[in-house]
Protein backbone atom coordinates (compact mmCIF):
# COMPACT_ATOMS: atom_id res chain seq x y z
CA UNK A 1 -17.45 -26.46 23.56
CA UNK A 2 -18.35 -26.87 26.97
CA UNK A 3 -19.65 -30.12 28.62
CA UNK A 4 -21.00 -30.32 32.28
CA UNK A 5 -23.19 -32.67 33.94
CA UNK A 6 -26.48 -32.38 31.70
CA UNK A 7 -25.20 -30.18 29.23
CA UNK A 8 -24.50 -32.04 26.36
CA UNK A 9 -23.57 -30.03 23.64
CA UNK A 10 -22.51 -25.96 23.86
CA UNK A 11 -22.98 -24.99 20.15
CA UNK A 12 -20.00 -21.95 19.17
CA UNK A 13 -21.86 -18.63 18.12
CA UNK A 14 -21.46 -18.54 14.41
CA UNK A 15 -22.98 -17.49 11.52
CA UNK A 16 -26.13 -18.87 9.71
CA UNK A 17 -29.77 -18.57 9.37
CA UNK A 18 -31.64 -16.75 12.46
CA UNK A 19 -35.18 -18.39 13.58
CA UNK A 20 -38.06 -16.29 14.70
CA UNK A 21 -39.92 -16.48 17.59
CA UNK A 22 -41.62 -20.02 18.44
CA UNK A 23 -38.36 -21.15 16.51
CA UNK A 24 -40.10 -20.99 12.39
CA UNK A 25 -37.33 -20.21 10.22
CA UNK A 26 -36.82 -16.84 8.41
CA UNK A 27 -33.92 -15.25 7.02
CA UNK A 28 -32.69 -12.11 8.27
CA UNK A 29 -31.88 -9.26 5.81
CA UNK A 30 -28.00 -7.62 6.29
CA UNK A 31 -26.95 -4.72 5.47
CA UNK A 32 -23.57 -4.40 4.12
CA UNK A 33 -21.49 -2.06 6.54
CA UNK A 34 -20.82 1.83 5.56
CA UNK A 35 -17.14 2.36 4.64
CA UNK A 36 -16.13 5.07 7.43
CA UNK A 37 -12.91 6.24 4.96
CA UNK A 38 -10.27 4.50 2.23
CA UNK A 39 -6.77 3.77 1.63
CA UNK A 40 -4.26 3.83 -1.10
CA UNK A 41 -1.16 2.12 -0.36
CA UNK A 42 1.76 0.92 -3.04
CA UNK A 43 3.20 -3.07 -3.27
CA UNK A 44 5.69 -3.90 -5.32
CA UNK A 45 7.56 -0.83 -6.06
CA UNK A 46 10.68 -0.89 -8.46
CA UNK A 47 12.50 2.44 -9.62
CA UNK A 48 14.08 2.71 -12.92
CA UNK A 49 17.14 5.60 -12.55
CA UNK A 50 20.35 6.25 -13.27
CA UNK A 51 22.80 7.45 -10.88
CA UNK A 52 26.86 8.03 -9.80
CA UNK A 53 28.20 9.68 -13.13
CA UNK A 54 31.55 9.44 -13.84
CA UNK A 55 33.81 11.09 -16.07
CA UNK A 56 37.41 9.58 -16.09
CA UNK A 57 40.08 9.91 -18.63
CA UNK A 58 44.37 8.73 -18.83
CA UNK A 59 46.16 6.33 -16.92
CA UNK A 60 45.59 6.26 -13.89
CA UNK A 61 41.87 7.14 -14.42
CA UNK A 62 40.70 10.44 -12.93
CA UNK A 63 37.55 12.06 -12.34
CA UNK A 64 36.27 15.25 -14.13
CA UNK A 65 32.76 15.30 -12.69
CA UNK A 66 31.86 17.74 -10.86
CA UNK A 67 35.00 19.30 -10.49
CA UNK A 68 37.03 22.83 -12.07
CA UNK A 69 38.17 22.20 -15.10
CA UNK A 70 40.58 19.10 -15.37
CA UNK A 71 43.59 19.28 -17.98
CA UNK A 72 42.45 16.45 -20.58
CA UNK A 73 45.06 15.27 -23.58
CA UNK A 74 43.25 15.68 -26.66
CA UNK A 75 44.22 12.07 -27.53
CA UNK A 76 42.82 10.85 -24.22
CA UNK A 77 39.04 10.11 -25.07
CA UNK A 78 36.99 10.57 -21.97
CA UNK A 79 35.03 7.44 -20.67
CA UNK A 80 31.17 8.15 -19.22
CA UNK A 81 30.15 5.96 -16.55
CA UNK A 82 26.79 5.68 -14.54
CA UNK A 83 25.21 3.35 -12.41
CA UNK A 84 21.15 1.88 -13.32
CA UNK A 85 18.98 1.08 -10.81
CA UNK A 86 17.89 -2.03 -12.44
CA UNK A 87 21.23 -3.47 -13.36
CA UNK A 88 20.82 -3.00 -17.19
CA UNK A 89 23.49 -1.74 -19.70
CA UNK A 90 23.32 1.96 -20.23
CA UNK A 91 23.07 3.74 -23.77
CA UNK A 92 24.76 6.93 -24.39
CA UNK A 93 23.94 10.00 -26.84
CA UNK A 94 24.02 13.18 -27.12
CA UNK A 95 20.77 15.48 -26.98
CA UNK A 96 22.09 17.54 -29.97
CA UNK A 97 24.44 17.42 -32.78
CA UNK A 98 28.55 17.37 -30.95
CA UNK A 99 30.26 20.63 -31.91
CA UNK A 100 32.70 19.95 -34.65
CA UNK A 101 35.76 17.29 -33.63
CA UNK A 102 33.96 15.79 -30.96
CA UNK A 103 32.34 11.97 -30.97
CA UNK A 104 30.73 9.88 -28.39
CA UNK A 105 29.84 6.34 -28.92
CA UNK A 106 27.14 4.25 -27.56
CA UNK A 107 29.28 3.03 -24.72
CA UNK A 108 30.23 6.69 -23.56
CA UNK A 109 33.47 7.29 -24.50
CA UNK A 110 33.80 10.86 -25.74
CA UNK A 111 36.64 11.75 -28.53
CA UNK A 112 38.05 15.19 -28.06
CA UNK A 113 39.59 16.91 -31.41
CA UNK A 114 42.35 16.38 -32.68
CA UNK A 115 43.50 19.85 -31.91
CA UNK A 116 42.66 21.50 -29.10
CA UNK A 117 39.66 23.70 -29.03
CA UNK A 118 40.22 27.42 -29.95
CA UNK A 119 37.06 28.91 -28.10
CA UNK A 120 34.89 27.07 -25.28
CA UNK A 121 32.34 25.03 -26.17
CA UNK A 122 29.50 23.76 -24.38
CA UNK A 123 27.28 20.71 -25.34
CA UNK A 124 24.92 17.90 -23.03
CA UNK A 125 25.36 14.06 -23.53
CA UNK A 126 22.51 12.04 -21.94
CA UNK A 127 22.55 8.40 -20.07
CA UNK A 128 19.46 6.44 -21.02
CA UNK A 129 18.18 2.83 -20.19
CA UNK A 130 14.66 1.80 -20.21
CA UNK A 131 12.93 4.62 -18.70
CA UNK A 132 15.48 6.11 -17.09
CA UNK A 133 17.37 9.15 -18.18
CA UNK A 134 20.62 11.06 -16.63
CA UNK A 135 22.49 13.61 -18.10
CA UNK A 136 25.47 15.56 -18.07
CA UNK A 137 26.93 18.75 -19.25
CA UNK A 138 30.34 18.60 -20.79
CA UNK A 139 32.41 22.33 -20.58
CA UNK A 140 35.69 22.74 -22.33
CA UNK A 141 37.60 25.42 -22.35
CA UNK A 142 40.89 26.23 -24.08
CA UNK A 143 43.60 24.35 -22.11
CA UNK A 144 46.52 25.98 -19.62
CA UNK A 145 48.50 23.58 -21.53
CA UNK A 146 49.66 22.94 -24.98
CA UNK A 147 47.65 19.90 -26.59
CA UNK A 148 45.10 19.94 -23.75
CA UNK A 149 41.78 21.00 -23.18
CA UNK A 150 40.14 22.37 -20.18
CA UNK A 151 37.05 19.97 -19.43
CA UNK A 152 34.84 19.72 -16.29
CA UNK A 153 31.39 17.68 -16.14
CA UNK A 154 28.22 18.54 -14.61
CA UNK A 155 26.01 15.59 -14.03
CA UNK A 156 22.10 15.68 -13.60
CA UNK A 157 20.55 12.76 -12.25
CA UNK A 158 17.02 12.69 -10.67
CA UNK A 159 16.11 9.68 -8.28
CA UNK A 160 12.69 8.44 -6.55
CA UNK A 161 12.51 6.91 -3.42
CA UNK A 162 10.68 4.17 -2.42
CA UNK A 163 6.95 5.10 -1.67
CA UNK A 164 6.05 5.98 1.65
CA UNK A 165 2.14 4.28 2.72
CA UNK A 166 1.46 6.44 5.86
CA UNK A 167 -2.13 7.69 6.83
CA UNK A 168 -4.22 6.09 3.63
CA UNK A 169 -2.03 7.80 1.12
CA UNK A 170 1.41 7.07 -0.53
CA UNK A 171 3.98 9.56 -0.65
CA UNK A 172 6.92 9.70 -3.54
CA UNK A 173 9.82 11.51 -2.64
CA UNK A 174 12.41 12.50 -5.19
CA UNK A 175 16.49 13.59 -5.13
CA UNK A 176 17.32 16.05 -5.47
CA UNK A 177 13.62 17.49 -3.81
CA UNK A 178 10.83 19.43 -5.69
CA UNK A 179 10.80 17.85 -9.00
CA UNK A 180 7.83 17.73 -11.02
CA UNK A 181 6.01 14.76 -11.18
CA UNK A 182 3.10 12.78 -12.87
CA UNK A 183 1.27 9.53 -12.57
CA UNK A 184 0.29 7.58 -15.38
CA UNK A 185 -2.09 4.14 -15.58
CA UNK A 186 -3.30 5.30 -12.06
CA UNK A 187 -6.30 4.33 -10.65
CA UNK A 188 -9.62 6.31 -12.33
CA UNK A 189 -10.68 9.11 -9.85
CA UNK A 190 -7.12 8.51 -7.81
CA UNK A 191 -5.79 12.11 -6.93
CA UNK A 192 -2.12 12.89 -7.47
CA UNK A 193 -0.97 16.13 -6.48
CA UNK A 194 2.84 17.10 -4.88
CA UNK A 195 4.39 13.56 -4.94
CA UNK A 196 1.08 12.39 -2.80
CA UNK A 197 -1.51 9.47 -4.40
CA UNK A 198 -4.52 9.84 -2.27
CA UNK A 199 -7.70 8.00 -3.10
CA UNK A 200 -9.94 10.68 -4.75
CA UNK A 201 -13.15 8.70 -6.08
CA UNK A 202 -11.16 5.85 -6.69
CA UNK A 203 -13.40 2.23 -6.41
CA UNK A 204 -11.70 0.05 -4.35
CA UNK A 205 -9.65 -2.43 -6.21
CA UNK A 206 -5.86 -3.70 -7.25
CA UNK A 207 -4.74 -1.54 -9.51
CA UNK A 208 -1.71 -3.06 -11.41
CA UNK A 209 1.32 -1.29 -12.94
CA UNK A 210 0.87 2.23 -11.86
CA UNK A 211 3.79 4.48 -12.74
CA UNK A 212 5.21 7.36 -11.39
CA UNK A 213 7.62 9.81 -13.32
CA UNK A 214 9.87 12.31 -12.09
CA UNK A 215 11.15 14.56 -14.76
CA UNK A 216 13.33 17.89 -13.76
CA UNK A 217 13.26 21.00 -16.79
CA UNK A 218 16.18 19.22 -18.56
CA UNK A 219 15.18 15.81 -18.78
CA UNK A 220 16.72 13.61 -16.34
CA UNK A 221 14.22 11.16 -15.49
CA UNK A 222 13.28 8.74 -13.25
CA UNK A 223 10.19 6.46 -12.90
CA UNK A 224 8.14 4.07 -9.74
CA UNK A 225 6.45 1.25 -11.14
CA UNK A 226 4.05 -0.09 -8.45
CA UNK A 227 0.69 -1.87 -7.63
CA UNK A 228 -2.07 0.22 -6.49
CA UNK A 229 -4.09 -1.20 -3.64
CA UNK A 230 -7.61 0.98 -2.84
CA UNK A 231 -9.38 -0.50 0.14
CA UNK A 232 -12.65 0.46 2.29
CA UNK A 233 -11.91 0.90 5.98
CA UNK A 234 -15.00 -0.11 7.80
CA UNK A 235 -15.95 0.49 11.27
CA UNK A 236 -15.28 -2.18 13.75
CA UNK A 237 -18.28 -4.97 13.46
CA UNK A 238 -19.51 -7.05 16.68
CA UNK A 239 -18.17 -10.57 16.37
CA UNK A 240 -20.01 -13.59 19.14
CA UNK A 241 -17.67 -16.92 19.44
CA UNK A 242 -17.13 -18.94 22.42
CA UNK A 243 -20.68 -19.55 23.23
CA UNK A 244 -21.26 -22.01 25.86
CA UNK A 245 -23.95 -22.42 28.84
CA UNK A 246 -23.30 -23.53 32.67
CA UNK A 247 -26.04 -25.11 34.48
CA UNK A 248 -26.70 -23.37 37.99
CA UNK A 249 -29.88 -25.38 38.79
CA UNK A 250 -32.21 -28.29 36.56
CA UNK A 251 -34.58 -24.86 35.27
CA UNK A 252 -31.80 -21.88 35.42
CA UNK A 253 -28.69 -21.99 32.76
CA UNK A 254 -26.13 -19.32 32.53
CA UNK A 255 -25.31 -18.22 28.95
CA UNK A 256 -21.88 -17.89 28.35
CA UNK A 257 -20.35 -16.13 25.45
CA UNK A 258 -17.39 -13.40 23.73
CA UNK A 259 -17.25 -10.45 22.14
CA UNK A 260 -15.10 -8.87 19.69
CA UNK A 261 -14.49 -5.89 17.28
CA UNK A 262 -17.43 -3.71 19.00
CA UNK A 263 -19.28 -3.95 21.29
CA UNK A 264 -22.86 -3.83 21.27
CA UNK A 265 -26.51 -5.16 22.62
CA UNK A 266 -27.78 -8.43 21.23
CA UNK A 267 -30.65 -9.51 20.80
CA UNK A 268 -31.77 -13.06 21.70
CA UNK A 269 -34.53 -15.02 21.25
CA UNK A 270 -35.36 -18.49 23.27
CA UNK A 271 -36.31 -21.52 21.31
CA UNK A 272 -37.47 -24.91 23.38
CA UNK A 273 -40.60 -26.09 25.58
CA UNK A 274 -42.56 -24.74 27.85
CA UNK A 275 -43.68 -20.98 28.26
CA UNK A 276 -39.96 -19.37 27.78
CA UNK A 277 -40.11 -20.56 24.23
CA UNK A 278 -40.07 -17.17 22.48
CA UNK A 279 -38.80 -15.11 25.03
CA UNK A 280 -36.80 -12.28 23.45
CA UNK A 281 -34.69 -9.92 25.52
CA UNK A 282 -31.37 -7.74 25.08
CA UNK A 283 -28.07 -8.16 26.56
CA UNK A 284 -25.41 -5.75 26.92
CA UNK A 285 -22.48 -6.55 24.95
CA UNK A 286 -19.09 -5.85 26.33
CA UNK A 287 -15.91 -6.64 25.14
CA UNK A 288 -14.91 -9.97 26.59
CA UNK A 289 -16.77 -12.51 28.47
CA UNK A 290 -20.39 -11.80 28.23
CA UNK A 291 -23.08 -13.84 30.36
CA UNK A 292 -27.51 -13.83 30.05
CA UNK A 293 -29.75 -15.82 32.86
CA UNK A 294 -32.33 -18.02 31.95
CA UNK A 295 -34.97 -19.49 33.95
CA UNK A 296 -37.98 -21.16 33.80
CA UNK A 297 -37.03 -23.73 31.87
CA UNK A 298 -38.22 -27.63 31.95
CA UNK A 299 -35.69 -29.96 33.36
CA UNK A 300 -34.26 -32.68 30.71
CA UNK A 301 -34.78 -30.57 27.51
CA UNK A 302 -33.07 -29.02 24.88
CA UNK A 303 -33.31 -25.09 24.13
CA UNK A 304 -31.11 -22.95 21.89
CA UNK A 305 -30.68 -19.07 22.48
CA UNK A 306 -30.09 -17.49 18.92
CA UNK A 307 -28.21 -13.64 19.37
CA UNK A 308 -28.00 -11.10 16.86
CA UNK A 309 -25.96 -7.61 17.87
CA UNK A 310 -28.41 -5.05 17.22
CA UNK A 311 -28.27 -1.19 16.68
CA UNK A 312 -29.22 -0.57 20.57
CA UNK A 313 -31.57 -1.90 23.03
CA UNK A 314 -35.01 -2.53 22.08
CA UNK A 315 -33.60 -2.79 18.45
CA UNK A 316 -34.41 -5.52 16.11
CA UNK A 317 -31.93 -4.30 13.58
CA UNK A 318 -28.45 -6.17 13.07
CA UNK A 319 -25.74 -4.07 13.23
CA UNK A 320 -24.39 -3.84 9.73
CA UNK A 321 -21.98 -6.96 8.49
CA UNK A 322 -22.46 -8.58 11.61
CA UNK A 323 -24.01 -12.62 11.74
CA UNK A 324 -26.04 -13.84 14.55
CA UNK A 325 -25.00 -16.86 16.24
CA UNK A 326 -26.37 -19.53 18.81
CA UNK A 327 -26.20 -21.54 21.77
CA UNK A 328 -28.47 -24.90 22.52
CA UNK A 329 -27.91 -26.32 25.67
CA UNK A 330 -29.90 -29.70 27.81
CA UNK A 331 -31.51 -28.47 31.14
């Protein structure tokens, strides 16, 4: 608000009502803006995986994953180990019946025969917790030493990174690259295709608990559990604040105000005595500090400019989402 000599009150361009000329009231009808595009973007992501297998057997402990076949004692039992991306206890199984002489428990420790194995044998034990699946491929071979066995490891883990929002879409990117994935509780009309959620036909909304799985051709699995967000990107709307008027002399006001978001011409009308009452006009809009002239007025009163942006000059028709605004003033 701005106060100078007669001017006694500088009313802030805001929303409201709009009055017609000679100042009657009517309502102005607005039209809700025209989304110009969407966006899809992810909160709240958590992945469930399982990662860092380990294979260790004897005192001191070594590692058989990954590696040529390591020399294993048939009475050492060989102890699984993985990491979970949540922190939870992993369960291990096998995904088939263990050839004969072998046993793996629950906590992953794998019994070898009793006697070493005659011909190599071949079998898959698998890390699960929650949704989350690893796996790994156990080889043994008939040992270079007596009461040994030849056993290497082979793990196969599949991870998902956190999900990328970049341009209106969100991207999930897995380790090792290219596996498959799917989305599940996804927004209706969402589109999913190569690790990308796009918006599709998708009504804007929060879309809660939206999953992700990645899933490679043996089963190792790994799943995004995230919040969907679909919003409307509109175009920039006009926005009038700051309104205030300066007197220059007792009958002539300048009409001070700002604009923001777009710019635009406004429309205002003139409300107070005297023959400007009703006087409708257009200004030109600009970013920034705007200012109108007014004249003719009567000395010692009160008149409020009303200004509604408008599709273009000569236009009666508010831009869409915008809300007029005035500014009374004293002469």
């Amino acid at each position: 608000m701005t106060i100078r000599r007669k001017i006694v009150a500088a009313g802030a361009v805001a929303a409201g009502v709009a009055l017609a000329v000679g100042g009657s009231a009517q309502a102005v009808t607005q039209t809700a803006p025209t989304p110009i595009g969407y966006t899809v973007t992810a909160i709240n992501a958590h992945t469930d995986s399982i990662s860092g297998i380990t294979g260790t057997f004897g005192t001191p402990a070594a590692s058989v994953v990954g590696s040529t076949a390591v020399q294993v004692p048939v009475a050492d039992p060989i102890q699984f180990g993985a990491t979970d991306s949540l922190g939870a206890a992993i369960t291990w199984s096998s995904t088939a019946t263990l050839p004969t002489g072998f046993a793996l428990t629950s906590a992953g420790a794998l019994t070898l025969p009793t006697t070493p194995v005659a011909a190599a044998v071949s079998f898959t034990v698998k890390a699960s917790q929650g949704s989350a699946v690893a796996l790994a491929t156990v080889s043994v071979a008939v040992g270079t030493t007596t009461g040994d066995d030849g056993v290497s490891v082979t793990p196969d883990t599949v991870a998902l990174n956190a999900p990328v929002n970049h341009h209106g879409e969100v991207s999930f990117v897995t380790v090792p690259a290219g596996v498959a994935e799917t989305l599940a509780n996804g927004p209706a009309g969402a589109a999913f295709s190569g690790g990308v959620l796009s918006r599709g036909t998708a009504v804007p909304g929060d879309y809660k608990a939206v999953v992700v799985t990645a899933k490679d051709a043996a089963g190792a699995t790994a799943t995004e559990t995230f919040d969907a967000v679909v919003r409307a990107i509109y175009p920039p709307v006009p926005t009038l604040s700051h309104g205030h008027a300066v007197e220059l002399t007792p009958v002539r006001e300048n009409v001070y105000f700002v604009q923001s978001g777009a710019a635009s011409w406004d429309h205002f009308t003139i409300v107070g005595p005297g023959k400007i009452n009703g006087h409708q006009g257009w200004v030109n809009g600009k970013l920034g500090l705007n200012v109108a002239v007014y004249g003719g007025l009567e000395a010692h009163h009160g008149y409020t400019v009303f200004y509604q942006p408008v599709e273009g000059q000569g236009s009666t028709t508010p831009v869409p989402g915008s809300h007029w605004g005035y500014v009374f003033f004293v002469s």
